[in-house]
N, C-alpha and C. Protein backbone atom coordinates (compact mmCIF):
# COMPACT_ATOMS: atom_id res chain seq x y z
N UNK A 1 0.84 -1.18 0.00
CA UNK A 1 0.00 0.00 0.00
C UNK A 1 0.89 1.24 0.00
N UNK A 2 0.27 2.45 -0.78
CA UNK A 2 1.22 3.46 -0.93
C UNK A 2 0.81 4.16 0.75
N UNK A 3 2.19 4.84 1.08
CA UNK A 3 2.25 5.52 2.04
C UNK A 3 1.41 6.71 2.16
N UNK A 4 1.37 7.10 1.10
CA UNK A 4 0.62 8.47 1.11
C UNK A 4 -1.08 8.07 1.90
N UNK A 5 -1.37 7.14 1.31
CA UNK A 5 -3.12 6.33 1.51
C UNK A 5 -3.06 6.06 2.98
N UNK A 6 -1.74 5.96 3.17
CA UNK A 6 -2.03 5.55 4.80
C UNK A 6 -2.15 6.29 5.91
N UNK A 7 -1.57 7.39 5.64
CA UNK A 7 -1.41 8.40 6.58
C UNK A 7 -3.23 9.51 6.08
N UNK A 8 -4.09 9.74 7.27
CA UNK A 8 -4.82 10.51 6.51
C UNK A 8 -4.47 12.02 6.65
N UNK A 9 -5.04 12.75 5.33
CA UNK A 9 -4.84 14.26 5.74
C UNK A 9 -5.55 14.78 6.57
N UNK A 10 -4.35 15.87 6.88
CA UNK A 10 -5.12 17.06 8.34
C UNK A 10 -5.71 18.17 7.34
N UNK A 11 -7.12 18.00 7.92
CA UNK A 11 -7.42 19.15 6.92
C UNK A 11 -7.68 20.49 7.66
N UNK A 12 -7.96 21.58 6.87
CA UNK A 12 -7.80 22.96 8.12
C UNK A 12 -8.35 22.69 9.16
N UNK A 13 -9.36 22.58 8.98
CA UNK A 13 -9.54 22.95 10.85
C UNK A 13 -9.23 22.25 11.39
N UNK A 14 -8.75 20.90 11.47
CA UNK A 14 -7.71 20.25 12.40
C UNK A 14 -6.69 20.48 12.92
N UNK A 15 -6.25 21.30 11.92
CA UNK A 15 -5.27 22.41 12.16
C UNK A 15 -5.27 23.74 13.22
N UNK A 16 -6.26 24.24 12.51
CA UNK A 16 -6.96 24.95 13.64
C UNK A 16 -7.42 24.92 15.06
N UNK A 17 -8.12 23.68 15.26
CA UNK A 17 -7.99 23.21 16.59
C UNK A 17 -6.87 23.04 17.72
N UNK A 18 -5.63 22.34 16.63
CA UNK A 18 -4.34 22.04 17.30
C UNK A 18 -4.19 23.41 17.50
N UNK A 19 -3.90 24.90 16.49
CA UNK A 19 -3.51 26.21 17.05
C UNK A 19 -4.05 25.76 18.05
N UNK A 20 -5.63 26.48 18.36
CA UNK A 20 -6.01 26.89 19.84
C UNK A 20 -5.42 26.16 20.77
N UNK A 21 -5.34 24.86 20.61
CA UNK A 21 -4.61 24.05 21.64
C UNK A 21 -3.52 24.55 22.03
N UNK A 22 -2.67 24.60 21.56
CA UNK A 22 -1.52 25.03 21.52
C UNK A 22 -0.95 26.16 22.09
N UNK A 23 -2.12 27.54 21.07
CA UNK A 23 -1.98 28.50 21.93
C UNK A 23 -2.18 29.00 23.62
N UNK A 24 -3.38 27.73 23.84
CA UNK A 24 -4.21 27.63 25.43
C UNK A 24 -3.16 27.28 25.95
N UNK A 25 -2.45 25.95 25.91
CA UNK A 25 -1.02 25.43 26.26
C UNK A 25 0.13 26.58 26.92
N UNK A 26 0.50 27.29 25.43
CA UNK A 26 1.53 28.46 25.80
C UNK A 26 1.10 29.13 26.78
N UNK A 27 -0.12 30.07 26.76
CA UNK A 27 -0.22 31.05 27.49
C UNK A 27 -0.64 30.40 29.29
N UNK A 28 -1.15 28.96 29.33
CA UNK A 28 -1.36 28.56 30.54
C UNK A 28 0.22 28.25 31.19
N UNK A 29 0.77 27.79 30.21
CA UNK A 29 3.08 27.84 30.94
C UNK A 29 3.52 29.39 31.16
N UNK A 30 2.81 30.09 30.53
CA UNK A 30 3.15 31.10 30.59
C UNK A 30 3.09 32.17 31.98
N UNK A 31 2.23 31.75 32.08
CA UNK A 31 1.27 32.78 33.37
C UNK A 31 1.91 31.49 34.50
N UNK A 32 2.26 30.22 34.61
CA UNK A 32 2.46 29.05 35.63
C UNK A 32 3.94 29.86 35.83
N UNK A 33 4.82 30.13 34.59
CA UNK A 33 5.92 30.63 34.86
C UNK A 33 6.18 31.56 35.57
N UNK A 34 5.65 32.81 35.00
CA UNK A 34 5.36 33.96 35.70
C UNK A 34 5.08 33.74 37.28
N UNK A 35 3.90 32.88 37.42
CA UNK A 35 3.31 33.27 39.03
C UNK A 35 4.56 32.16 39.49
N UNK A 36 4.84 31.29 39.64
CA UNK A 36 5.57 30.62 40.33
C UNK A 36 7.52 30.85 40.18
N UNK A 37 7.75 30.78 39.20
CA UNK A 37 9.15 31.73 38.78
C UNK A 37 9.59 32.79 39.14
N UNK A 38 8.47 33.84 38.13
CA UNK A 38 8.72 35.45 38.34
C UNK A 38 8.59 35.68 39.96
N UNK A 39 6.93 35.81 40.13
CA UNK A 39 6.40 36.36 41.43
C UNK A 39 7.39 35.74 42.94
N UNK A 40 7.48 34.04 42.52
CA UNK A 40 8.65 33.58 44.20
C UNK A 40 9.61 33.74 43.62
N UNK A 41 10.39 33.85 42.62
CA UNK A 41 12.06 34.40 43.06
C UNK A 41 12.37 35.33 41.98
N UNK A 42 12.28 36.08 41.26
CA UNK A 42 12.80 36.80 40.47
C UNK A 42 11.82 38.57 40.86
N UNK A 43 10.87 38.49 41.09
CA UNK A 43 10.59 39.27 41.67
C UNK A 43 10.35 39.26 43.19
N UNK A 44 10.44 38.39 43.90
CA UNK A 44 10.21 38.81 45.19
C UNK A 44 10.68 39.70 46.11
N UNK A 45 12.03 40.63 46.07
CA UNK A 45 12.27 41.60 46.65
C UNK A 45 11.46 42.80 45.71
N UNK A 46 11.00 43.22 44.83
CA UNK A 46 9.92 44.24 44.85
C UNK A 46 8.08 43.99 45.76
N UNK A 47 8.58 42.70 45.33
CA UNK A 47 7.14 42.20 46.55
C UNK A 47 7.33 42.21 47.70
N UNK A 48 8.14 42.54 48.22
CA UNK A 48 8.62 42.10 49.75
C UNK A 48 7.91 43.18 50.60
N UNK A 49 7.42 44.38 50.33
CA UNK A 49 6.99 45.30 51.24
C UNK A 49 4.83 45.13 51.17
N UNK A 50 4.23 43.95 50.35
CA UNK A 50 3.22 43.93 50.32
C UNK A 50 2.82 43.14 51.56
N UNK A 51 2.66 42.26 52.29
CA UNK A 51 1.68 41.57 53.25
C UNK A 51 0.36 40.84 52.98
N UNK A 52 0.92 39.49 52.84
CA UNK A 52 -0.51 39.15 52.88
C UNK A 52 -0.27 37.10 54.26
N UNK A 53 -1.77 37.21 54.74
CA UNK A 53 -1.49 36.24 55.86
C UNK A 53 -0.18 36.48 56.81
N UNK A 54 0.63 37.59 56.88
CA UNK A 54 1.64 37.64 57.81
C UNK A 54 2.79 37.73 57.29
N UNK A 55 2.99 37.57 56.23
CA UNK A 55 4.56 37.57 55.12
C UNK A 55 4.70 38.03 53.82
N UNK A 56 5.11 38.39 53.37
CA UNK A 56 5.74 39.28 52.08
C UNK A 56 5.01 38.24 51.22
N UNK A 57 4.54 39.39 50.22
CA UNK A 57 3.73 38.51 48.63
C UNK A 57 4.66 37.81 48.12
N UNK A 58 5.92 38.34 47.86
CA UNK A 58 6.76 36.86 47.46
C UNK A 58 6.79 35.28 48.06
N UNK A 59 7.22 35.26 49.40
CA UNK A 59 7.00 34.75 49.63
C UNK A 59 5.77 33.66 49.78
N UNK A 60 5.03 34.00 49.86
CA UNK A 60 3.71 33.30 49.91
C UNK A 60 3.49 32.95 48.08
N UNK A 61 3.67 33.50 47.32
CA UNK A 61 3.49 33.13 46.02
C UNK A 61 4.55 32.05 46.22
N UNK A 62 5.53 31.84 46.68
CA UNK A 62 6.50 30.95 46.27
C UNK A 62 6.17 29.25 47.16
N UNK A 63 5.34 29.51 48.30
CA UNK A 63 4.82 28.62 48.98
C UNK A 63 3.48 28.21 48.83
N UNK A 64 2.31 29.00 48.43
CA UNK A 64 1.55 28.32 48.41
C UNK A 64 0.92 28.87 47.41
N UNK A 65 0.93 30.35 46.89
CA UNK A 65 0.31 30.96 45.89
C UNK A 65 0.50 30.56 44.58
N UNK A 66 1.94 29.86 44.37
CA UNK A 66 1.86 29.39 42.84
C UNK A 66 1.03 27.76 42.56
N UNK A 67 0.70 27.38 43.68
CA UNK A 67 0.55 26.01 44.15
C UNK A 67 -1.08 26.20 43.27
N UNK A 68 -2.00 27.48 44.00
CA UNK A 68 -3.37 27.89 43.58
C UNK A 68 -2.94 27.96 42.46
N UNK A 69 -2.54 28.71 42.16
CA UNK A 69 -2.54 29.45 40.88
C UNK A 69 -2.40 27.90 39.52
N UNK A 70 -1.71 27.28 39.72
CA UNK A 70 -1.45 25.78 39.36
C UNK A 70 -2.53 25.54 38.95
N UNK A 71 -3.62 25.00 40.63
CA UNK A 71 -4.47 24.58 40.35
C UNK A 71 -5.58 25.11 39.41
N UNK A 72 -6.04 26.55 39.67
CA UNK A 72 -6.54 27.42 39.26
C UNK A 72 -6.32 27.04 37.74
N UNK A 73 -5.43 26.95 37.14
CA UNK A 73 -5.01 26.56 35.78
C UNK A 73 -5.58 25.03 35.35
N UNK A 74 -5.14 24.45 35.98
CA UNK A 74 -6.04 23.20 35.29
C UNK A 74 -7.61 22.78 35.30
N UNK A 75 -8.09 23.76 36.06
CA UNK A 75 -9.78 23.54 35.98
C UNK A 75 -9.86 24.55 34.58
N UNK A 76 -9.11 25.94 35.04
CA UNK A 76 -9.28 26.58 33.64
C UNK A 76 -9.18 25.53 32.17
N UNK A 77 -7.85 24.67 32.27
CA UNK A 77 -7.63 24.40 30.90
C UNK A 77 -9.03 23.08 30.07
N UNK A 78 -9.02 22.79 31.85
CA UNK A 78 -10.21 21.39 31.40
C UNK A 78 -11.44 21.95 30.69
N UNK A 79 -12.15 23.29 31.79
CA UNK A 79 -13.25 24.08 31.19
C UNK A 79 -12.88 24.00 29.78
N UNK A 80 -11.62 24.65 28.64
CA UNK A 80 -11.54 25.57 28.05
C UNK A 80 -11.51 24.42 27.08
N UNK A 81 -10.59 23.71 27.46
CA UNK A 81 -10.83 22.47 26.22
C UNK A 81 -12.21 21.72 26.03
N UNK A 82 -12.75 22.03 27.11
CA UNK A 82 -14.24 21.02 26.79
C UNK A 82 -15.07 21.99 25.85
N UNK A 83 -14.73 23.28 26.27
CA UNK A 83 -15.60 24.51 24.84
C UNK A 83 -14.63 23.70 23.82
N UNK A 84 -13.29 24.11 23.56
CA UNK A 84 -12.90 23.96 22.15
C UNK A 84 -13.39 22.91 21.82
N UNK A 85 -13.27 21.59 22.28
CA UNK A 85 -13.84 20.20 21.91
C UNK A 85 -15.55 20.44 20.88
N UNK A 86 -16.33 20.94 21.65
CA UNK A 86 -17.62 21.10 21.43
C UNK A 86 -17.84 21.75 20.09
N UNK A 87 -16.74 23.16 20.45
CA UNK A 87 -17.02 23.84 19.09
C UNK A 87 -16.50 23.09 17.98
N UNK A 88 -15.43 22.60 17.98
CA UNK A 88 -14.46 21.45 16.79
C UNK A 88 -15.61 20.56 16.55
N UNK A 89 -16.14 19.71 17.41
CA UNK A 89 -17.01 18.47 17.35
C UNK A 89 -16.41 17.48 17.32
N UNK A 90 -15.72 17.56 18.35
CA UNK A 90 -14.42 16.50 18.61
C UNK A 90 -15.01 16.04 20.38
N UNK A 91 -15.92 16.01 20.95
CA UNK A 91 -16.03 16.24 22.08
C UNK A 91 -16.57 15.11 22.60
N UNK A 92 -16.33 14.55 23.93
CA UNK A 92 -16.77 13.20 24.45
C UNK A 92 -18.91 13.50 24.17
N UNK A 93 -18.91 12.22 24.24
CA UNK A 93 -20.24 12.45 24.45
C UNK A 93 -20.82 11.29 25.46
């Protein structure tokens, strides 16, 4: 059998779908980076004069705030993929 027959084509909007994916992907590492990276160690001495529960916003982002923020992200991504799914028509049923 020719190779070509075997493999099927991606046609646009399959394509399309993968973008959004993709893009949802980036920008959810993105913001995980930021709050847990940036906010506990690369910025935490500009945070250091805020207060929150008893200790500097850095800190607390670096202990438990990027931890939310984590979580916070994966209910987001589940929500967000179950729209894209629906709209594609790719979606459990």
């Amino acid at each position: 059998m020719d190779q070509a027959n075997q493999t099927p084509a991606v046609d646009k909007e399959g394509r399309t779908y993968w973008k959004a994916n993709i893009r949802l992907i980036a920008w959810s590492l993105a913001i995980w980076a930021l709050v847990s990276f940036g906010f506990g160690i690369l910025l935490r001495p500009l945070l250091k004069g805020i207060e929150i529960g008893g200790t500097d916003l850095g800190f607390w982002f670096a202990q438990q705030g990027s931890i939310l923020v984590f979580l916070a992200l994966i209910f987001f991504y589940a929500w967000r993929m179950n729209k894209l799914d629906r709209f594609y028509g790719v979606d459990e049923e």
